[in-house]
PDB file of N, CA and C in Angstrom:
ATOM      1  N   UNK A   1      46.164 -80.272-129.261  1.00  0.00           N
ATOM      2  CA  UNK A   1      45.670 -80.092-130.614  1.00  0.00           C
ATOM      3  C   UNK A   1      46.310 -78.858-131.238  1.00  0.00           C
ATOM      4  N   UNK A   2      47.158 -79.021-132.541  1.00  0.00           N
ATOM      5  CA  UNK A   2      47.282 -77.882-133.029  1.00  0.00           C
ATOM      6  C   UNK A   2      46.586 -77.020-133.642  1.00  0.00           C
ATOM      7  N   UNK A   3      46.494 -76.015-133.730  1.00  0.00           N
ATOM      8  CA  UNK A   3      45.749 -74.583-134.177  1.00  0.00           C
ATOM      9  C   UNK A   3      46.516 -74.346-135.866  1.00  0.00           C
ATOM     10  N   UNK A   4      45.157 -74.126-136.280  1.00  0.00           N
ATOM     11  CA  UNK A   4      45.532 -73.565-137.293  1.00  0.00           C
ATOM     12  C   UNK A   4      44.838 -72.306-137.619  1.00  0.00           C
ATOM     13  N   UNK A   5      44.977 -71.540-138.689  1.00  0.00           N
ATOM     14  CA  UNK A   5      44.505 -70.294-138.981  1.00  0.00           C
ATOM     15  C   UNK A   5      44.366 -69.744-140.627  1.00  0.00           C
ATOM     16  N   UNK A   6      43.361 -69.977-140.812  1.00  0.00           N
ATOM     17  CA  UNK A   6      43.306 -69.525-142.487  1.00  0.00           C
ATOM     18  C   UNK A   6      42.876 -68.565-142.695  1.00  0.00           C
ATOM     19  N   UNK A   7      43.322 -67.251-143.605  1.00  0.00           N
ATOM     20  CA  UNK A   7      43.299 -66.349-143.786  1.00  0.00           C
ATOM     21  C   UNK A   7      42.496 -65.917-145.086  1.00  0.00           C
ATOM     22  N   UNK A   8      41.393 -65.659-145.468  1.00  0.00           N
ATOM     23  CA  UNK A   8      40.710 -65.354-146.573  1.00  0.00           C
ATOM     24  C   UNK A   8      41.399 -64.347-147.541  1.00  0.00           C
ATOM     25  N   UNK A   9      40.750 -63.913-148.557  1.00  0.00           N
ATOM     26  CA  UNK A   9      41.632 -63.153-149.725  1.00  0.00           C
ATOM     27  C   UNK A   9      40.967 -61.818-149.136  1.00  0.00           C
ATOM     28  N   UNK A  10      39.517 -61.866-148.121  1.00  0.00           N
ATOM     29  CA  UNK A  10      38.705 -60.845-148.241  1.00  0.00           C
ATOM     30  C   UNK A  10      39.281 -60.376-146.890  1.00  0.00           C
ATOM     31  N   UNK A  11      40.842 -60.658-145.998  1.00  0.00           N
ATOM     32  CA  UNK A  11      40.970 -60.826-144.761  1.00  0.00           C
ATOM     33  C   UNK A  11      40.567 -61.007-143.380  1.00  0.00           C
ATOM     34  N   UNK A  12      39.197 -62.139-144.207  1.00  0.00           N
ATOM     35  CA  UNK A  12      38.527 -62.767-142.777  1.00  0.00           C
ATOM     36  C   UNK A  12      39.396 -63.776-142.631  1.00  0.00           C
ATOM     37  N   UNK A  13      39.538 -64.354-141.066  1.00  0.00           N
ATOM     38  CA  UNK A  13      39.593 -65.339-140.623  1.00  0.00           C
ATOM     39  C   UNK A  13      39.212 -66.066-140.178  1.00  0.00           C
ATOM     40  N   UNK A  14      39.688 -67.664-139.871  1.00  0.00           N
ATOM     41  CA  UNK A  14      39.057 -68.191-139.129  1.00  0.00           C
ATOM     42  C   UNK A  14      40.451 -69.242-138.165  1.00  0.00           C
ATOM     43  N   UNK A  15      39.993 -69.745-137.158  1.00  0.00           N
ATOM     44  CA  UNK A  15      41.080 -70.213-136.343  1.00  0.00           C
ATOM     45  C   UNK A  15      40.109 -71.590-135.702  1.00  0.00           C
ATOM     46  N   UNK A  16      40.964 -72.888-135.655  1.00  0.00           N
ATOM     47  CA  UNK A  16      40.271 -74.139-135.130  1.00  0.00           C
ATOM     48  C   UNK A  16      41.111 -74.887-135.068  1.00  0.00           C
ATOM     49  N   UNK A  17      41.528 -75.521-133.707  1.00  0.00           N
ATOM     50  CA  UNK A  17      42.183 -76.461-133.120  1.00  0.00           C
ATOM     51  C   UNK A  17      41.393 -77.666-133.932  1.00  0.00           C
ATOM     52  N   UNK A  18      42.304 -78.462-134.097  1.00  0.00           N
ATOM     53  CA  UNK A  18      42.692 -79.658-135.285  1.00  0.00           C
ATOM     54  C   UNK A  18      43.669 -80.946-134.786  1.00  0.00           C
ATOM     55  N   UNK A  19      42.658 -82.123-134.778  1.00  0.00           N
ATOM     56  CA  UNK A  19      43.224 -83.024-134.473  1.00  0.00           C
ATOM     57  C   UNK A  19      44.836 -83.662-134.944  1.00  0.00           C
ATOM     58  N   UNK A  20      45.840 -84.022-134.250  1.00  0.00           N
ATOM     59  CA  UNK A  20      46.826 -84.330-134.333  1.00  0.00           C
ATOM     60  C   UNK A  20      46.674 -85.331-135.425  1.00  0.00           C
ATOM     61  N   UNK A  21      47.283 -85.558-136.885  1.00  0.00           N
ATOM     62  CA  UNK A  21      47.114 -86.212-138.223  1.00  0.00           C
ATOM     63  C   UNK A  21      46.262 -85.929-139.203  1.00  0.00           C
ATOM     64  N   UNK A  22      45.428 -85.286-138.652  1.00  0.00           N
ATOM     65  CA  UNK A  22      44.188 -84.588-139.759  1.00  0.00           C
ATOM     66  C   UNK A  22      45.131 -83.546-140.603  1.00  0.00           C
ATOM     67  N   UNK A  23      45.008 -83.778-142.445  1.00  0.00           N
ATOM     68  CA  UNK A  23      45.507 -83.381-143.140  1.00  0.00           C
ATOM     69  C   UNK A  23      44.317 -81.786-143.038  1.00  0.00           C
ATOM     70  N   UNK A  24      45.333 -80.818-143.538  1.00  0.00           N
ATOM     71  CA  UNK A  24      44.790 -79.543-143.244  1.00  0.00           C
ATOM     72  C   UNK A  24      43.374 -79.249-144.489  1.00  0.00           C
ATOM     73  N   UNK A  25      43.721 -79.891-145.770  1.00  0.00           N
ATOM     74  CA  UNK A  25      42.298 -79.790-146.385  1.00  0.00           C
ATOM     75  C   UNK A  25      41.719 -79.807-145.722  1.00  0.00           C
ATOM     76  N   UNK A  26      41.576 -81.410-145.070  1.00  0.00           N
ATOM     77  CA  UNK A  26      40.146 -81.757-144.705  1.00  0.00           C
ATOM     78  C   UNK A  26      39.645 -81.064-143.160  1.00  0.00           C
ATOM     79  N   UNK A  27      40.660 -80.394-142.748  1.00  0.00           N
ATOM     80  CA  UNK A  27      40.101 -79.351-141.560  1.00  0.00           C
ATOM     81  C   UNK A  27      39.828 -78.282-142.125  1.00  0.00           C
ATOM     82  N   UNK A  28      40.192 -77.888-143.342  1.00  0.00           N
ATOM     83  CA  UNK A  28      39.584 -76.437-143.759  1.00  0.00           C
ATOM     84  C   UNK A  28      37.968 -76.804-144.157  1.00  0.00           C
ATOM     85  N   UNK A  29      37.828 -78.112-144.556  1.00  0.00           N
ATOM     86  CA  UNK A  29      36.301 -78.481-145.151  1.00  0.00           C
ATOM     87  C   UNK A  29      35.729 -79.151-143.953  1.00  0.00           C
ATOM     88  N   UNK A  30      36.306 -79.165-142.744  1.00  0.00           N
ATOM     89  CA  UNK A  30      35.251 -79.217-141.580  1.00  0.00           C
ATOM     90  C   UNK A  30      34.743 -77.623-141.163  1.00  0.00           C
ATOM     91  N   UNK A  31      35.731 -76.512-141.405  1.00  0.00           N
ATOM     92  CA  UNK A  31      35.488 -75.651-140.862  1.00  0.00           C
ATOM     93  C   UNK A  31      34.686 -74.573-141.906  1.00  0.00           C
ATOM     94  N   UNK A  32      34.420 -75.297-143.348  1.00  0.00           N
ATOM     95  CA  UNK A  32      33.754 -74.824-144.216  1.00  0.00           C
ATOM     96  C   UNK A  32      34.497 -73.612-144.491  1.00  0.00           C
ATOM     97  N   UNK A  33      35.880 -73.194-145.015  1.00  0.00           N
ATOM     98  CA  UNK A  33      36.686 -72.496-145.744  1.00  0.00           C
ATOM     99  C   UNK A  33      36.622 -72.581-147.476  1.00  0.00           C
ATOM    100  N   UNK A  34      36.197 -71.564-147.636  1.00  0.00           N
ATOM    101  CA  UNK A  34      35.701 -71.496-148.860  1.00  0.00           C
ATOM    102  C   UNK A  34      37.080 -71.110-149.505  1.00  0.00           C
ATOM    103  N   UNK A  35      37.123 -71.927-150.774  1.00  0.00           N
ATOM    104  CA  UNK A  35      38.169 -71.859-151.660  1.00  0.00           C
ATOM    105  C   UNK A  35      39.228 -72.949-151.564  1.00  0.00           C
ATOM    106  N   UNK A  36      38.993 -73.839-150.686  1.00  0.00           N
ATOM    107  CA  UNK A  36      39.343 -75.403-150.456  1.00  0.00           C
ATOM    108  C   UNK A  36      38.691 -76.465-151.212  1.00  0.00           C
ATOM    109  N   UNK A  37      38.741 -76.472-151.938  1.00  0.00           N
ATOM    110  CA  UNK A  37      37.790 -77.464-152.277  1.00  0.00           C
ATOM    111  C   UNK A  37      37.985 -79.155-152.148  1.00  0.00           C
ATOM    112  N   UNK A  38      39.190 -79.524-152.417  1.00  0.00           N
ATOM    113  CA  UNK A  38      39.858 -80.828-152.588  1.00  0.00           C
ATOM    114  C   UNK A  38      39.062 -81.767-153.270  1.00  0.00           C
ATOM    115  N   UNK A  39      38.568 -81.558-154.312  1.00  0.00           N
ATOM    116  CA  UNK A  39      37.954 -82.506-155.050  1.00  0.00           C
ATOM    117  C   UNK A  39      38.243 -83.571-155.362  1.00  0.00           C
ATOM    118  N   UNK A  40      39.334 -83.958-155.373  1.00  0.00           N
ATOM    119  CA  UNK A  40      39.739 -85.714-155.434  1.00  0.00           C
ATOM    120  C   UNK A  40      39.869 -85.950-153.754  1.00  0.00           C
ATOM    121  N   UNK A  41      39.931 -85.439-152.793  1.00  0.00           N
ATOM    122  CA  UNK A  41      39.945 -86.052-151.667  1.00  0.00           C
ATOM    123  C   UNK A  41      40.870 -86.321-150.896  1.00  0.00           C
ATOM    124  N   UNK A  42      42.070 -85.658-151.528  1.00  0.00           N
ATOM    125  CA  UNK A  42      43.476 -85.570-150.576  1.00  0.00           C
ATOM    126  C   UNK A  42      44.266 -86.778-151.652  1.00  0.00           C
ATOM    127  N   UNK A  43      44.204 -86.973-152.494  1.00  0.00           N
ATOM    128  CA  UNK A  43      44.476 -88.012-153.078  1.00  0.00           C
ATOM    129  C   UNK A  43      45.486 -87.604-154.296  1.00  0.00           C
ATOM    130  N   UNK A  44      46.032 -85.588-154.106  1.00  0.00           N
ATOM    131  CA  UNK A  44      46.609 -85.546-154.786  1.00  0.00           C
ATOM    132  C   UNK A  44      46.545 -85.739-156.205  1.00  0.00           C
ATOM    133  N   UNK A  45      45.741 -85.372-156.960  1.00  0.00           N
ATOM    134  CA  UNK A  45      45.448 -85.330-157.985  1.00  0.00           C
ATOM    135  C   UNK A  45      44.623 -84.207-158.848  1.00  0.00           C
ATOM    136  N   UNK A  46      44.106 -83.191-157.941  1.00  0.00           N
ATOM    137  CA  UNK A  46      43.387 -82.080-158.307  1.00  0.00           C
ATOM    138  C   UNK A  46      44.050 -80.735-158.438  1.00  0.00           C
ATOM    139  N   UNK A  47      44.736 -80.233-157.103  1.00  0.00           N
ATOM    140  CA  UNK A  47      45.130 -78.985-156.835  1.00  0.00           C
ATOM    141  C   UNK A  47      44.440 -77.975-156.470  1.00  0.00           C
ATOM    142  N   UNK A  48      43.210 -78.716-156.179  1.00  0.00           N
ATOM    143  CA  UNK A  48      41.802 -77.602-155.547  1.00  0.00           C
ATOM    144  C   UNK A  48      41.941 -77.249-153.921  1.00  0.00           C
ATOM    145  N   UNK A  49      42.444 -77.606-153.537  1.00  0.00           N
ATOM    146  CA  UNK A  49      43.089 -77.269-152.107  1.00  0.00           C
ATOM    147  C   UNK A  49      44.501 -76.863-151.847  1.00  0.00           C
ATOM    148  N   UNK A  50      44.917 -75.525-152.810  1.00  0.00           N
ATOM    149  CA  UNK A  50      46.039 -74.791-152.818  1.00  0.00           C
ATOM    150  C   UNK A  50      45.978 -73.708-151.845  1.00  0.00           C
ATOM    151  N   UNK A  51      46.970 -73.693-151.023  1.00  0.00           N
ATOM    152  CA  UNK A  51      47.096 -72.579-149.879  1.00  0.00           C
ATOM    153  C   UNK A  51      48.137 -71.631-150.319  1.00  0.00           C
ATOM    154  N   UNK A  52      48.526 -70.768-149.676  1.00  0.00           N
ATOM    155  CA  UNK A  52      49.880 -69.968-149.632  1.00  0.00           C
ATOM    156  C   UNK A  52      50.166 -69.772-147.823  1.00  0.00           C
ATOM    157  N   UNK A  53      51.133 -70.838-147.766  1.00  0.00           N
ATOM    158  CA  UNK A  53      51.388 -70.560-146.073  1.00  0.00           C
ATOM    159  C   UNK A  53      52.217 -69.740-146.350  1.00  0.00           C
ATOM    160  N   UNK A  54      51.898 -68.671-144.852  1.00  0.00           N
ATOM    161  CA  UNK A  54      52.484 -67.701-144.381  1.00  0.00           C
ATOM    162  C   UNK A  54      54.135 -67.870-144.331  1.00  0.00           C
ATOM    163  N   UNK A  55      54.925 -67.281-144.713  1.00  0.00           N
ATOM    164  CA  UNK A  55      56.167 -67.264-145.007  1.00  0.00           C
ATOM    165  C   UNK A  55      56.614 -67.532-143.643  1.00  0.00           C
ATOM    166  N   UNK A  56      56.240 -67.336-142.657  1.00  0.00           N
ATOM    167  CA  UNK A  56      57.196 -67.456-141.130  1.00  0.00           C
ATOM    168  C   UNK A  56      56.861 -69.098-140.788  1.00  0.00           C
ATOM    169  N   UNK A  57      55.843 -69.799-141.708  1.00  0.00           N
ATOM    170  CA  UNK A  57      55.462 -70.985-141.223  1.00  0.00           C
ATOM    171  C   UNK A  57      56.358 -72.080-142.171  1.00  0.00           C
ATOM    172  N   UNK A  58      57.267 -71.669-143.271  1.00  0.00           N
ATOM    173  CA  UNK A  58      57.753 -72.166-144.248  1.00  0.00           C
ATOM    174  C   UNK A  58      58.545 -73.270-144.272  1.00  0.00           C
ATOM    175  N   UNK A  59      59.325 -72.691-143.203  1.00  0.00           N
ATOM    176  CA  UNK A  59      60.437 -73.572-142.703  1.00  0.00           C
ATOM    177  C   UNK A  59      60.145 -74.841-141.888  1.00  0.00           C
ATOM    178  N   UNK A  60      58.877 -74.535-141.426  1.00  0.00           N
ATOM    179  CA  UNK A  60      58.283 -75.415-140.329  1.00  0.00           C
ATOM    180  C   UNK A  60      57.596 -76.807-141.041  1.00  0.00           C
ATOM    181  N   UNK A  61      57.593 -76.469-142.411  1.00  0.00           N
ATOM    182  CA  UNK A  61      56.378 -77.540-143.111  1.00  0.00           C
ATOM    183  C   UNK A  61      57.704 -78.645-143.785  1.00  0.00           C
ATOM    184  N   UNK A  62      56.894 -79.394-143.906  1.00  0.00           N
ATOM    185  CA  UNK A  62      57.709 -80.576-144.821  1.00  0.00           C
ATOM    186  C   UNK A  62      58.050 -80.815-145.934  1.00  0.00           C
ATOM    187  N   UNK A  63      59.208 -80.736-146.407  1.00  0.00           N
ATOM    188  CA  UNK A  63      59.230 -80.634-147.616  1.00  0.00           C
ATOM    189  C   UNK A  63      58.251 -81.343-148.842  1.00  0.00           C
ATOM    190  N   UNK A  64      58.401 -80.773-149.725  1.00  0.00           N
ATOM    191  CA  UNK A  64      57.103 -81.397-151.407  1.00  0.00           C
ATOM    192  C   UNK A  64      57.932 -82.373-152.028  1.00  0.00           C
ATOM    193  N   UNK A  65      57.231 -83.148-152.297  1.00  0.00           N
ATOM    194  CA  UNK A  65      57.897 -84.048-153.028  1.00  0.00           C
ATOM    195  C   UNK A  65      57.475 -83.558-154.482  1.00  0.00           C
ATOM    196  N   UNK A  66      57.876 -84.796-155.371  1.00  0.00           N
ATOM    197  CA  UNK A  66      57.720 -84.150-156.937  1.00  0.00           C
ATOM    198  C   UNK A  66      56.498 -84.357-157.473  1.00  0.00           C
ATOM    199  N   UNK A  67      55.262 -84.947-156.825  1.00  0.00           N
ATOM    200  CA  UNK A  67      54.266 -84.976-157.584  1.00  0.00           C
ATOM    201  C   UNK A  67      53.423 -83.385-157.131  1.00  0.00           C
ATOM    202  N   UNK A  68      53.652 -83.310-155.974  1.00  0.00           N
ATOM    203  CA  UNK A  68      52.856 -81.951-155.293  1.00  0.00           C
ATOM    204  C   UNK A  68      53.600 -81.065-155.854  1.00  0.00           C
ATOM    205  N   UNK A  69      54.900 -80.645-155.852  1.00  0.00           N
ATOM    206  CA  UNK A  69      55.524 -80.017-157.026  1.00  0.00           C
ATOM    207  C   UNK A  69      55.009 -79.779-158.501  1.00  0.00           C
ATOM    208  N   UNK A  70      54.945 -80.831-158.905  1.00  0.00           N
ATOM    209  CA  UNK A  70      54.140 -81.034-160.192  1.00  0.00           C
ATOM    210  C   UNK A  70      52.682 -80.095-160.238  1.00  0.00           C
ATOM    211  N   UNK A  71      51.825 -80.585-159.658  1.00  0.00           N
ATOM    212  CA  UNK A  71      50.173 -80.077-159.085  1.00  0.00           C
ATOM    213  C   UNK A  71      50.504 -78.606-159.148  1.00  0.00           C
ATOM    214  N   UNK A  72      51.138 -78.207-158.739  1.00  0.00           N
ATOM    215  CA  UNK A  72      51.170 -76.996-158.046  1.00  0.00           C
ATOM    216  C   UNK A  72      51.279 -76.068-159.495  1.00  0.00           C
ATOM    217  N   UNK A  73      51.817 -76.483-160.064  1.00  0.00           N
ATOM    218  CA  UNK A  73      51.974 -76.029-162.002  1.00  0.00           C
ATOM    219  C   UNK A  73      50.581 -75.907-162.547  1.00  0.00           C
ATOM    220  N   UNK A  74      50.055 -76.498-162.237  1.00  0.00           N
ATOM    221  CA  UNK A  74      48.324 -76.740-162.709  1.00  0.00           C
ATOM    222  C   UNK A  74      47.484 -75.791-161.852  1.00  0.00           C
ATOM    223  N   UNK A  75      47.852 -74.827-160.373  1.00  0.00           N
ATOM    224  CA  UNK A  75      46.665 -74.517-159.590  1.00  0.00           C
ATOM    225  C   UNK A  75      46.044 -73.247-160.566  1.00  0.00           C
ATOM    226  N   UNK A  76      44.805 -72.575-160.130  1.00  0.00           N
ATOM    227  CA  UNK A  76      44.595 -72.114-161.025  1.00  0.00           C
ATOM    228  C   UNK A  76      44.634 -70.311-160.362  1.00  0.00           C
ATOM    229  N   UNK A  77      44.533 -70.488-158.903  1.00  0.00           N
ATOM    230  CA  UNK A  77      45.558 -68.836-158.668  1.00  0.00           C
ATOM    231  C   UNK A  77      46.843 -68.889-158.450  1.00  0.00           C
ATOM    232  N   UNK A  78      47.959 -68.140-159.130  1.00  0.00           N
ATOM    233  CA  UNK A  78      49.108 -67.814-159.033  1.00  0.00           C
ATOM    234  C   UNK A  78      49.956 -68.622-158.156  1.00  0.00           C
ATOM    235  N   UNK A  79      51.501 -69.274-158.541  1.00  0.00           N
ATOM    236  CA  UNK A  79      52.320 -69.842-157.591  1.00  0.00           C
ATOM    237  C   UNK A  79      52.741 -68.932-156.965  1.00  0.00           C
ATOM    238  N   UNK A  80      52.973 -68.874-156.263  1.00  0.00           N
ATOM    239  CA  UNK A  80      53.991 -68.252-154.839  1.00  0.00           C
ATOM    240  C   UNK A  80      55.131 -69.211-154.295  1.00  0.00           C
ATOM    241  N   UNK A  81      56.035 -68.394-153.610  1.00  0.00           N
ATOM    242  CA  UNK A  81      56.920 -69.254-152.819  1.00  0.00           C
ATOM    243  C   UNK A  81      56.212 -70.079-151.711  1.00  0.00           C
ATOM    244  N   UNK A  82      54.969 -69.497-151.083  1.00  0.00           N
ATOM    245  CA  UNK A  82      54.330 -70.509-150.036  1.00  0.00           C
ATOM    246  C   UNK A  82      53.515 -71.122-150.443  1.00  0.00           C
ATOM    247  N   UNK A  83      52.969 -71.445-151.481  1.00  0.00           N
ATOM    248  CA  UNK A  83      52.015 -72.314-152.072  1.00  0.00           C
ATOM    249  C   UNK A  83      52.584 -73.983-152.040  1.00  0.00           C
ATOM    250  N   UNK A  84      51.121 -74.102-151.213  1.00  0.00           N
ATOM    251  CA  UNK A  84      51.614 -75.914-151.111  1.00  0.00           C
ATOM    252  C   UNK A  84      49.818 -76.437-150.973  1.00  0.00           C
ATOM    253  N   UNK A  85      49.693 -77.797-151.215  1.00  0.00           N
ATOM    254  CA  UNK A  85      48.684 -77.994-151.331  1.00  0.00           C
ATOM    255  C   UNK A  85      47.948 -78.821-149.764  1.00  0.00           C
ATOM    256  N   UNK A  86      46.872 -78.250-149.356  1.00  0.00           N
ATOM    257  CA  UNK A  86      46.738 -78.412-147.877  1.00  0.00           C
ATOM    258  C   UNK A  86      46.744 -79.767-147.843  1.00  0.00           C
ATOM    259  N   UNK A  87      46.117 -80.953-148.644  1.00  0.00           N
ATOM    260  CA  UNK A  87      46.133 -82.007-147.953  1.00  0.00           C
ATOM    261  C   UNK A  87      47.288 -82.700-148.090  1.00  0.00           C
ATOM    262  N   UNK A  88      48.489 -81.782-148.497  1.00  0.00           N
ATOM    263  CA  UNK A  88      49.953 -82.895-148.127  1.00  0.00           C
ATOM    264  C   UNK A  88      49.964 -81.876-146.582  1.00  0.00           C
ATOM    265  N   UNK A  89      49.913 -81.142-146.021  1.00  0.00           N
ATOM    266  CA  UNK A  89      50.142 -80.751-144.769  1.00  0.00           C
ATOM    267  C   UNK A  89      49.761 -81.514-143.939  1.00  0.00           C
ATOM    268  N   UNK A  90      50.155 -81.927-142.764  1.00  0.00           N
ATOM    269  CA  UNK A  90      49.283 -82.830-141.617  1.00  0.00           C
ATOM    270  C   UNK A  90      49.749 -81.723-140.375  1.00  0.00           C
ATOM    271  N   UNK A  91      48.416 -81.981-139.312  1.00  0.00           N
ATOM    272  CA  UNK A  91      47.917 -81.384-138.603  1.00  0.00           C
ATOM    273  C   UNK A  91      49.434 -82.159-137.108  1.00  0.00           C
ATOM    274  N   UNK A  92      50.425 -81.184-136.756  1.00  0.00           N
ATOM    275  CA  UNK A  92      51.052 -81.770-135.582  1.00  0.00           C
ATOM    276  C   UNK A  92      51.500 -80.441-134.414  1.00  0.00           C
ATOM    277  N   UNK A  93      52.165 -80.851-133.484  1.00  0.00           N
ATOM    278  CA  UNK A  93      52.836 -79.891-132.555  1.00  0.00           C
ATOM    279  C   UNK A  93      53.723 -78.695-133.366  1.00  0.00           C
ATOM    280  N   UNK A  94      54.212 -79.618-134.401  1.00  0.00           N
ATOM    281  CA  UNK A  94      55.571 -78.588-134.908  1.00  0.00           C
ATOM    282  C   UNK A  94      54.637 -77.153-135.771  1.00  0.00           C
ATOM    283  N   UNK A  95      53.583 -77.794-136.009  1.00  0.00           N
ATOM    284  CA  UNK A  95      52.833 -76.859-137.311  1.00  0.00           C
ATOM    285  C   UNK A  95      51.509 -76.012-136.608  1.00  0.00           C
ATOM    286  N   UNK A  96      51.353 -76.178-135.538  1.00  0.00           N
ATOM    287  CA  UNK A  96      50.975 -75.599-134.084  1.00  0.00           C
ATOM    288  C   UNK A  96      50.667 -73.984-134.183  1.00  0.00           C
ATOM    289  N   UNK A  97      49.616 -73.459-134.512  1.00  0.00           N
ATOM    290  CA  UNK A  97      49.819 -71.966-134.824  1.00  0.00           C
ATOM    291  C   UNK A  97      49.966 -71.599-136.427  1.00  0.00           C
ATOM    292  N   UNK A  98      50.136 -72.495-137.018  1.00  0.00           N
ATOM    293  CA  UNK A  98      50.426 -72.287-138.701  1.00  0.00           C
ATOM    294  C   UNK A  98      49.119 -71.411-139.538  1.00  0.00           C
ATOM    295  N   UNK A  99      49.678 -70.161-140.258  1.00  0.00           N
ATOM    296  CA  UNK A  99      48.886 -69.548-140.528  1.00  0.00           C
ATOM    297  C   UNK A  99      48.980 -70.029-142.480  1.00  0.00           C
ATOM    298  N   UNK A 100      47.759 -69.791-142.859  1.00  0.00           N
ATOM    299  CA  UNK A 100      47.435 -70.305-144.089  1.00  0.00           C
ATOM    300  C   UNK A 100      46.573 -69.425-145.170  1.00  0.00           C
ATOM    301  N   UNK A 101      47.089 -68.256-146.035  1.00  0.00           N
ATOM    302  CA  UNK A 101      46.231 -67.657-146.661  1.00  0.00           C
ATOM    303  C   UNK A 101      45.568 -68.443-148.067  1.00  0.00           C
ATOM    304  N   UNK A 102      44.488 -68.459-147.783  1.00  0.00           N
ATOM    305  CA  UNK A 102      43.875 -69.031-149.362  1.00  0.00           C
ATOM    306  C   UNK A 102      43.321 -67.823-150.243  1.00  0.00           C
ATOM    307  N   UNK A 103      43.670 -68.742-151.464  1.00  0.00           N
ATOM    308  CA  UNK A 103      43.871 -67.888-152.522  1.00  0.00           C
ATOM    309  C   UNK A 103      42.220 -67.174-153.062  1.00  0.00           C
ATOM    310  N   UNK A 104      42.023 -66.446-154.009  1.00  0.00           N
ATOM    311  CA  UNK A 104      40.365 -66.195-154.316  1.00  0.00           C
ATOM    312  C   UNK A 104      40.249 -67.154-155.676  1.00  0.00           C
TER     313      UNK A 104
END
């Protein structure tokens, strides 16, 4: 199971092994991470589940296509270069350790 790690704005954390395909929203809203919200449901259409992964994890993630691209214009804290929206992330070996600051 890969590990993930989300990083609060207030620099709490939290850390929880995560089933192999589970999109990372919906493990931040098992683990009750506040500031996730995903209100449409992973369905890509909200932008309420905007992260900023950790720059060393960047390379490791999959590229955005153009609608999450798009979304990401709409979030409502600041773009960054690591801002991606958690439920295009999926939970695998390669992303294993991936650290994830959410925004306030």
């Amino acid at each position: 199971m890969p590990q993930v790690h989300w990083i609060m704005s207030n620099g709490d954390r939290v850390s929880d092994d995560v089933n192999d395909g589970t999109n990372l929203m919906d493990a931040a809203q098992m683990n009750g991470i506040p500031g996730v919200a995903g209100e449409c449901g992973g369905c890509l259409s909200c932008a309420t589940c905007h992260v900023y992964v950790d720059e060393a994890w960047l390379a490791a993630c999959p590229p955005m296509d153009e609608v999450e691209n798009a979304m990401l214009d709409i979030v409502i804290a600041p773009r960054q270069s690591g801002s991606r929206l958690s439920c295009q992330l999926i939970a695998s070996a390669v992303l294993d350790g991936i650290v994830l600051h959410v925004p306030d």
